[in-house]
Protein backbone atom coordinates (compact mmCIF):
# COMPACT_ATOMS: atom_id res chain seq x y z
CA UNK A 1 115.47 100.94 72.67
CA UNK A 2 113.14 100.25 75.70
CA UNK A 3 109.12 100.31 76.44
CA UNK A 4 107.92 102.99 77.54
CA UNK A 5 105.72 102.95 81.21
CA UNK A 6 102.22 103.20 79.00
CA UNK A 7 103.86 99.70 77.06
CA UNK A 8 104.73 98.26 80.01
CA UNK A 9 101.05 99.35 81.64
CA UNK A 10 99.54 97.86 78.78
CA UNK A 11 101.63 94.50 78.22
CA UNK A 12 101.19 93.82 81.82
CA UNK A 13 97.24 93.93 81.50
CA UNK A 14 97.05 92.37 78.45
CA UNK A 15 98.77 89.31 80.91
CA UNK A 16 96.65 90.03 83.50
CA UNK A 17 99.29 91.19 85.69
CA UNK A 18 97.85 93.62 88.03
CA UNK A 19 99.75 97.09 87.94
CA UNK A 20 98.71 100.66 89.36
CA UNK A 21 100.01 103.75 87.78
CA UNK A 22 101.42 106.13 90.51
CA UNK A 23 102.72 108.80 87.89
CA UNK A 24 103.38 112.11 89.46
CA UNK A 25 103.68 110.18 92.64
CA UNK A 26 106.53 111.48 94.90
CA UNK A 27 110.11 109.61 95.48
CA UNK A 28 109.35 109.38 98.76
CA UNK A 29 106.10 107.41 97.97
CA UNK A 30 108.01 105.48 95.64
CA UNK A 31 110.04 104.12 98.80
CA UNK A 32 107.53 103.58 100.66
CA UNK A 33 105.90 100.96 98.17
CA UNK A 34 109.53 99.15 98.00
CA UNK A 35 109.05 99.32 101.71
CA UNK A 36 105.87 97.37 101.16
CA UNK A 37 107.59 94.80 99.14
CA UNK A 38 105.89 96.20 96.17
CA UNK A 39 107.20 95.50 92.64
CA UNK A 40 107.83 99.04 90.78
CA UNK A 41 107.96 99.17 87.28
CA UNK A 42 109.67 103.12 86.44
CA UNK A 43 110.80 104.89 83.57
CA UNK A 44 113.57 107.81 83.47
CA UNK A 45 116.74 108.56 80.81
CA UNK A 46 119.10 106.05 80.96
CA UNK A 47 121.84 108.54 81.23
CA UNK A 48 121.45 109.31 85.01
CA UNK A 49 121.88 106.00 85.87
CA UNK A 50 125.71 106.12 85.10
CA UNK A 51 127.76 102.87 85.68
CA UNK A 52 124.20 101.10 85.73
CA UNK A 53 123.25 102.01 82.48
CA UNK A 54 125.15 99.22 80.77
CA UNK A 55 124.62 100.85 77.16
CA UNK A 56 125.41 104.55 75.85
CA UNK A 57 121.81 104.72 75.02
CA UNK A 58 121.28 108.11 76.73
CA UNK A 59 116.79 108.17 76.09
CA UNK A 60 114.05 107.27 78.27
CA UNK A 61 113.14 103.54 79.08
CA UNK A 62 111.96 101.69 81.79
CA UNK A 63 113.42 99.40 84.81
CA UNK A 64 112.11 97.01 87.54
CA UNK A 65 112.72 98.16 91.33
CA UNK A 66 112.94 94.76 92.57
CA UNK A 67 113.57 95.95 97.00
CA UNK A 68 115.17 98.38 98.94
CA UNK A 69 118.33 96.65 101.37
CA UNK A 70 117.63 97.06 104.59
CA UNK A 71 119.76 100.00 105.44
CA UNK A 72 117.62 101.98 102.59
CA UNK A 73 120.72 102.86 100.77
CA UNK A 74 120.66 100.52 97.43
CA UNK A 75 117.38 99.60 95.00
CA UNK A 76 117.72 96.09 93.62
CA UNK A 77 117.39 97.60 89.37
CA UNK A 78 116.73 95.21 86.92
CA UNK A 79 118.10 96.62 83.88
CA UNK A 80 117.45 95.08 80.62
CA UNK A 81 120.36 96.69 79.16
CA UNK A 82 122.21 94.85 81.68
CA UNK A 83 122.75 91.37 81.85
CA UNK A 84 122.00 91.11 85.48
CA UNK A 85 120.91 93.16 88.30
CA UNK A 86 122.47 95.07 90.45
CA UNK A 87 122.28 96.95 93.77
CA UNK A 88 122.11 101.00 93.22
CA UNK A 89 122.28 103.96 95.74
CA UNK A 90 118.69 106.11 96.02
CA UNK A 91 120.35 108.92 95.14
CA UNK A 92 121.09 107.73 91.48
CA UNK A 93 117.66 105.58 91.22
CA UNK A 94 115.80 109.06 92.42
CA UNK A 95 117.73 111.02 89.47
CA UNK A 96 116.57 108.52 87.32
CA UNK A 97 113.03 108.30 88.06
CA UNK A 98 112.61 112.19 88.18
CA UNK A 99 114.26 113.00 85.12
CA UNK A 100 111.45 113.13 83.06
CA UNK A 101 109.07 115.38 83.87
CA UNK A 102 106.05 113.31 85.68
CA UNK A 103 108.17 111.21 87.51
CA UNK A 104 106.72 108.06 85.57
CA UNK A 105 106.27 104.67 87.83
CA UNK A 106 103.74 102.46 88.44
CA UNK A 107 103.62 99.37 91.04
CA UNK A 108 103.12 95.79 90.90
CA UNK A 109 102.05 92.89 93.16
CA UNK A 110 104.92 92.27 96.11
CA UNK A 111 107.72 90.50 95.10
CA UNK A 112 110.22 88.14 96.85
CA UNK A 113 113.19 89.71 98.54
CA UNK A 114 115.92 88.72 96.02
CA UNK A 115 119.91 89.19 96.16
């Protein structure tokens, strides 16, 4: 199950929702644009993100990086094979995002600071 970043890219435009592929963009840049209150729309194998995954569903799909907490320990990860969100160390959000090959992200307009 899941969209992968080029669906999301192109549902997003087809909405006219502004979004920038950053795509073999670092981790670190990653943060900063979470920093920035930038939205981040990123793609990685479900498996790596453990007790977050919500599903055995091991493949690739994308989440929404919603904000960083202000210690910049936890990502706010919208999931949609959860049925909420949910605060999620770096560490397991940056062995998401670079475990495909790439890493695959893209950003979208700021959002509010939710949670």
């Amino acid at each position: 199950p899941g969209l992968t970043l080029p669906n999301v890219i192109h549902a997003l435009a087809s909405w006219n929702v502004a979004i920038s592929n950053r795509t073999g963009s670092s981790f670190s840049v990653l943060l900063a644009a979470l920093r920035a209150m930038k939205g981040v729309v990123a793609q990685g194998l479900n498996a790596k993100l453990a007790d977050h995954s919500c599903s055995t569903f091991p493949g690739p799909h994308c989440v929404y990086l919603n904000s960083l907490d202000a210690a910049g320990a936890q990502i706010l990860l919208y999931n949609p094979l959860c049925h909420a969100a949910s605060w999620v160390p770096v560490a397991i959000v940056q062995a998401y995002v670079e475990s495909l090959a790439g890493p695959y992200w893209a950003t979208t307009r700021s959002t509010p600071l939710i949670g």
